[in-house]
C-alpha atoms as a PDB file:
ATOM      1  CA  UNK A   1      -1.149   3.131  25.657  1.00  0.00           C
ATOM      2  CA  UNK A   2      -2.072   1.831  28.732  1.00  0.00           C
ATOM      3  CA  UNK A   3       1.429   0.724  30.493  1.00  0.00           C
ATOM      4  CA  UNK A   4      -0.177  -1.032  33.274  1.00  0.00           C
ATOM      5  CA  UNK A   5      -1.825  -3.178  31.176  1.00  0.00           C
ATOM      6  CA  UNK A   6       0.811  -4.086  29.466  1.00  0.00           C
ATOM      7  CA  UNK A   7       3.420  -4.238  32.331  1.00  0.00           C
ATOM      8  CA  UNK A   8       0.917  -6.802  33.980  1.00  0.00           C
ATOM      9  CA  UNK A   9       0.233  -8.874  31.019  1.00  0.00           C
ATOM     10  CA  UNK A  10       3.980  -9.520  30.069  1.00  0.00           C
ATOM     11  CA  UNK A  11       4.759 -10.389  34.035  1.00  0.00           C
ATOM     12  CA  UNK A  12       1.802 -13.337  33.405  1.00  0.00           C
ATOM     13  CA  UNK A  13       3.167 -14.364  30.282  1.00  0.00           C
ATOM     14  CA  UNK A  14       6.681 -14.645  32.132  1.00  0.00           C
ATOM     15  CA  UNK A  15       5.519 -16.337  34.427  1.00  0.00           C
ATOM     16  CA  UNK A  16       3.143 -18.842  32.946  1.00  0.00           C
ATOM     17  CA  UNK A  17       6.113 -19.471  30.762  1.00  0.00           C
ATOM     18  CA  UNK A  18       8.503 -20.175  33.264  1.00  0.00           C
ATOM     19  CA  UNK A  19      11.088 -17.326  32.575  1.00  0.00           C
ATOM     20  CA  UNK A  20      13.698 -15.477  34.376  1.00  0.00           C
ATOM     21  CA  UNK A  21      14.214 -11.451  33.380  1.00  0.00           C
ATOM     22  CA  UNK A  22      17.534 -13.135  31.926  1.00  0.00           C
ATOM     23  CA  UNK A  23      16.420 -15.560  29.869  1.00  0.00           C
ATOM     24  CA  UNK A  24      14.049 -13.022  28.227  1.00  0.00           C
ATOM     25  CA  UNK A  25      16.953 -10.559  27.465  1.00  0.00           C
ATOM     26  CA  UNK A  26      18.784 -13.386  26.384  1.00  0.00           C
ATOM     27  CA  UNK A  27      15.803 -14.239  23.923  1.00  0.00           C
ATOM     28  CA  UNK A  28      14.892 -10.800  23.093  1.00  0.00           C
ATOM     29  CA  UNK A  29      18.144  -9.197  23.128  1.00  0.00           C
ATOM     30  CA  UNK A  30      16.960  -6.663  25.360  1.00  0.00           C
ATOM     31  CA  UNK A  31      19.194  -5.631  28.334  1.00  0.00           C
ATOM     32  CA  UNK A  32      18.239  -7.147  31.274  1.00  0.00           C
ATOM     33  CA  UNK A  33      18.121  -4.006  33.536  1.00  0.00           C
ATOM     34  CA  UNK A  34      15.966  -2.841  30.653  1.00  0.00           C
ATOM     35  CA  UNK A  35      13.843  -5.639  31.004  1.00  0.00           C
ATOM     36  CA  UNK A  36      13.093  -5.992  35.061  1.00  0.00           C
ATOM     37  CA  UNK A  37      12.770  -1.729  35.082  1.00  0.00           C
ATOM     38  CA  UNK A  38       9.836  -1.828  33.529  1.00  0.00           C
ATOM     39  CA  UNK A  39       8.389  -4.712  34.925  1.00  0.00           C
ATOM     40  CA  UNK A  40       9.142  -3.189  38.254  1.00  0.00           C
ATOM     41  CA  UNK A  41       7.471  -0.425  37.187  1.00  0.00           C
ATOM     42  CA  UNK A  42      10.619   2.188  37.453  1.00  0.00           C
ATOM     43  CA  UNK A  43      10.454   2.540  34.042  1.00  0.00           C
ATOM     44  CA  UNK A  44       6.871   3.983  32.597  1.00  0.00           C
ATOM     45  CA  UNK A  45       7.049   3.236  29.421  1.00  0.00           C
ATOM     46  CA  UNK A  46       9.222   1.345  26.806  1.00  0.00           C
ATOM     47  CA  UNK A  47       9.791   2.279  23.015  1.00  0.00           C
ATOM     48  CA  UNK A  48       7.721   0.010  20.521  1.00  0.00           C
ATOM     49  CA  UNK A  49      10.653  -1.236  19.081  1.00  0.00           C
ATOM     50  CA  UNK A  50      11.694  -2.751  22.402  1.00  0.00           C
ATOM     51  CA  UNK A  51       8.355  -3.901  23.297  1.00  0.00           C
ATOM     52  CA  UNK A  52       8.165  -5.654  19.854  1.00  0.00           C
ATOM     53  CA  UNK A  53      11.179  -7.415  20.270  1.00  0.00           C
ATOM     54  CA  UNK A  54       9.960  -8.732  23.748  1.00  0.00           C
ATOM     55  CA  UNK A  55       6.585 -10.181  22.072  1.00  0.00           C
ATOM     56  CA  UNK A  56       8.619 -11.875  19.543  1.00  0.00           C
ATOM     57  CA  UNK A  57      10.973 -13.545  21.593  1.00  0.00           C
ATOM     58  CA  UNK A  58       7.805 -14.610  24.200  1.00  0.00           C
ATOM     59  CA  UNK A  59       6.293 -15.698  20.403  1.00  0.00           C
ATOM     60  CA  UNK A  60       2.971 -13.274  21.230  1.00  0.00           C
ATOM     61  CA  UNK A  61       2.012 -10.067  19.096  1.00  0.00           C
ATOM     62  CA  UNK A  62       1.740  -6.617  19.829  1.00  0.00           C
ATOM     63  CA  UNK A  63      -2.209  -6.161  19.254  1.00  0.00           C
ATOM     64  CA  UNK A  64      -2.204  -9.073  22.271  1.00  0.00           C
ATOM     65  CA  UNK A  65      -0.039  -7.547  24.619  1.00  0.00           C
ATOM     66  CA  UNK A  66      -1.547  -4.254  24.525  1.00  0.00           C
ATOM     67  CA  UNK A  67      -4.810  -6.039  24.903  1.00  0.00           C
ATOM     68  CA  UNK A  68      -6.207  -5.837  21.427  1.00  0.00           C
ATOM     69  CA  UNK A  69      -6.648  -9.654  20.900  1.00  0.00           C
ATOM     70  CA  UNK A  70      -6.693 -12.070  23.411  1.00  0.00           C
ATOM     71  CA  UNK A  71      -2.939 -12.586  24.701  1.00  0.00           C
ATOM     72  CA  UNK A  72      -3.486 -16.690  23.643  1.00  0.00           C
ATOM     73  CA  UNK A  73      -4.763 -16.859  20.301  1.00  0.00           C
ATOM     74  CA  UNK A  74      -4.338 -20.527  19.042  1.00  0.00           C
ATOM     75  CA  UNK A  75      -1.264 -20.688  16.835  1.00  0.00           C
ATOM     76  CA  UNK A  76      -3.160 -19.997  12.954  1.00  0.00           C
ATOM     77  CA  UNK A  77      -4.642 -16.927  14.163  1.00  0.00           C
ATOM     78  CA  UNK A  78      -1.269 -15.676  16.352  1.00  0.00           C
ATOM     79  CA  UNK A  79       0.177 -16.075  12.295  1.00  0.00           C
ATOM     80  CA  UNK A  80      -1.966 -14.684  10.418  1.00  0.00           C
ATOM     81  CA  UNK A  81      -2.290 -11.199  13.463  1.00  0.00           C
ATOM     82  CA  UNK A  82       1.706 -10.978  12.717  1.00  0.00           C
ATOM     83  CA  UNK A  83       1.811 -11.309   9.379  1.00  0.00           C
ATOM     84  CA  UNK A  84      -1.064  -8.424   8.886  1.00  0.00           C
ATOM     85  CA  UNK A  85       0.921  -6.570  11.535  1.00  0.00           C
ATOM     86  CA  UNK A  86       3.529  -5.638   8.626  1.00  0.00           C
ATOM     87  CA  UNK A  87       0.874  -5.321   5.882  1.00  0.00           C
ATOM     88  CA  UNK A  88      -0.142  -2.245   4.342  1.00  0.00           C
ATOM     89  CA  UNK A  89      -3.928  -1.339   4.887  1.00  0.00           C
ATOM     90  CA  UNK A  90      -4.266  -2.097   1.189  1.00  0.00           C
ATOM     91  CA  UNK A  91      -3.551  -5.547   1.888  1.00  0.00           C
ATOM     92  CA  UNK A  92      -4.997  -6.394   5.477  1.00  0.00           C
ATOM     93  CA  UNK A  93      -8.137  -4.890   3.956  1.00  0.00           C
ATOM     94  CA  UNK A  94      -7.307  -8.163   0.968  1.00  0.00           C
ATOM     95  CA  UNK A  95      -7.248 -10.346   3.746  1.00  0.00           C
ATOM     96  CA  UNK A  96     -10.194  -9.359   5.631  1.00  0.00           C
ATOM     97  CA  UNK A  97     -12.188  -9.880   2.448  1.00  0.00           C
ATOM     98  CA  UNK A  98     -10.750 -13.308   1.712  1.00  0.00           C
ATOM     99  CA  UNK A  99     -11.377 -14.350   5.546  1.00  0.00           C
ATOM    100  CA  UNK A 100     -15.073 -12.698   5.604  1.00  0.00           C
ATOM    101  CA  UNK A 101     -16.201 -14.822   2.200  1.00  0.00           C
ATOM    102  CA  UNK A 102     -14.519 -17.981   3.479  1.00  0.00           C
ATOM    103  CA  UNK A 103     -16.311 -17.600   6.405  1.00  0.00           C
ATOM    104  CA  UNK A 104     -19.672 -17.373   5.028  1.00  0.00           C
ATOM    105  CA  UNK A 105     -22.186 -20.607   5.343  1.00  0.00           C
ATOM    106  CA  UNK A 106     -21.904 -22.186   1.785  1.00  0.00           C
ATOM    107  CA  UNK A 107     -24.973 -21.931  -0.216  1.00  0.00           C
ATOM    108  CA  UNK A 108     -25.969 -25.915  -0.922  1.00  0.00           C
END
């Protein structure tokens, strides 16, 4: 995982929302000093279960803010990324078949 990336996109996000380091731990429940040591970059990494509580509470998904999908979806497709986020691949593979044949042009 690129931790750059990542470390850069959530500082933007921050900012563009107007945040403090505190009011995201208070959000995400993260530790502050948690929080502002990885953004300042004395911290490498993070575990995924820290990161993921960070997206929620800054109401983006994982795949965005490790650069998967673009970090601002519009709101219907930032759902329907979390919700497959927890599916099994049985399931997100149901999806992606529903969303490919309701995308099709209909035949008139």
């Amino acid at each position: 995982m690129n931790w750059q990336y990542v470390r850069s996109a959530l500082h933007k996000i921050i900012s563009d929302k107007g945040w403090s380091h505190n009011l995201l731990a208070d959000k995400s429940g993260i530790p502050q000093p948690t929080i502002s040591r990885f953004l300042n970059g004395e911290s490498k990494a993070m575990e995924l279960e820290t990161l993921s509580d960070i997206c929620q509470a800054l109401d983006i998904t994982i795949a965005e803010i490790i650069g998967e999908h673009p970090i601002y979806l519009d709101d219907k497709a930032r759902r329907v990324v979390r919700a497959m986020e927890s599916l099994p691949d049985y399931k997100k593979q149901v999806v992606v078949s529903t969303a490919e044949t309701l995308a099709k042009p209909e035949n008139k």
